[in-house]
Protein backbone atom coordinates (compact mmCIF):
# COMPACT_ATOMS: atom_id res chain seq x y z
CA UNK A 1 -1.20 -12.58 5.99
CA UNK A 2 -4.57 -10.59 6.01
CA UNK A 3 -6.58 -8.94 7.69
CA UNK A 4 -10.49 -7.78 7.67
CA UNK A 5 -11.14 -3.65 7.56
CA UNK A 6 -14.39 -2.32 9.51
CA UNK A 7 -16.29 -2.61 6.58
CA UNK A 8 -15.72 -6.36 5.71
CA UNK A 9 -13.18 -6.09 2.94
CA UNK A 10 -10.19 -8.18 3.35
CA UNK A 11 -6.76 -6.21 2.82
CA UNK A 12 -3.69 -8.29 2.21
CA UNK A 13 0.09 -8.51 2.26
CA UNK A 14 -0.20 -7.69 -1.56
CA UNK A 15 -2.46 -5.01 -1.61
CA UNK A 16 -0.47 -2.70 1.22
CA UNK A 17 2.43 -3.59 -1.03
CA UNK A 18 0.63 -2.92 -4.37
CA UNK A 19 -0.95 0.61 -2.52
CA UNK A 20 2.54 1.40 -1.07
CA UNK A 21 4.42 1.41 -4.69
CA UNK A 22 1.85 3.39 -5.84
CA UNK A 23 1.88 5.81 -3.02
CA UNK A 24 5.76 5.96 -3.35
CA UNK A 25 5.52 6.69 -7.09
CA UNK A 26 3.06 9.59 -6.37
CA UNK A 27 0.07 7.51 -8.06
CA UNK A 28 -3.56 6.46 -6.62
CA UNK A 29 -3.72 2.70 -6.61
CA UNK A 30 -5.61 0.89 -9.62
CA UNK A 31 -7.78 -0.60 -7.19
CA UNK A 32 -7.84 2.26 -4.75
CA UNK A 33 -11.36 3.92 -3.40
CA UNK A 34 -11.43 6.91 -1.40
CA UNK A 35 -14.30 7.19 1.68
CA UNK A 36 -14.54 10.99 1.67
CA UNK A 37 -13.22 14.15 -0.47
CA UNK A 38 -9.16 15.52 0.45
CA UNK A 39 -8.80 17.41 3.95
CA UNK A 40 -5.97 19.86 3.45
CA UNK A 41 -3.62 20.21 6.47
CA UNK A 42 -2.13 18.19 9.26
CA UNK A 43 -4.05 15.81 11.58
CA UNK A 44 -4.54 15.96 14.91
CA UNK A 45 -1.32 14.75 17.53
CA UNK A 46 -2.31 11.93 19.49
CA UNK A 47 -1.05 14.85 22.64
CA UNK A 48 -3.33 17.43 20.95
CA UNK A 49 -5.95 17.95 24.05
CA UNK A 50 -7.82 20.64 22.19
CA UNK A 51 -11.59 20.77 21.68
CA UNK A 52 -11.31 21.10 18.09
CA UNK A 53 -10.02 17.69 17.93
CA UNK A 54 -12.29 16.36 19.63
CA UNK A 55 -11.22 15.44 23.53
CA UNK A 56 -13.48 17.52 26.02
CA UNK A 57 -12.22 20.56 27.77
């Protein structure tokens, strides 16, 4: 199975389980590309309905 990310690249069965062995082995994927530099902390909960994360007050 596969599917197609926002930006056009295809991401398949083998690659999440490629990435996921990786991840589990505390390593960055060969093939791996980050989008943006490491945000320390916790996200936001999807019941978090503060302005900092975004949702109007």
């Amino acid at each position: 199975m596969s599917w197609t990310s926002a930006n056009g690249r295809e991401i398949t069965d083998e690659m999440i389980d490629r990435w996921r062995k990786s991840y589990e082995q505390g390593k960055f994927p060969e093939d791996g590309r980050t989008v943006g530099g490491v945000i320390i902390g916790r996200p936001p909960l999807s019941t978090d309905k503060s302005p900092a994360h975004g949702t109007p007050s």
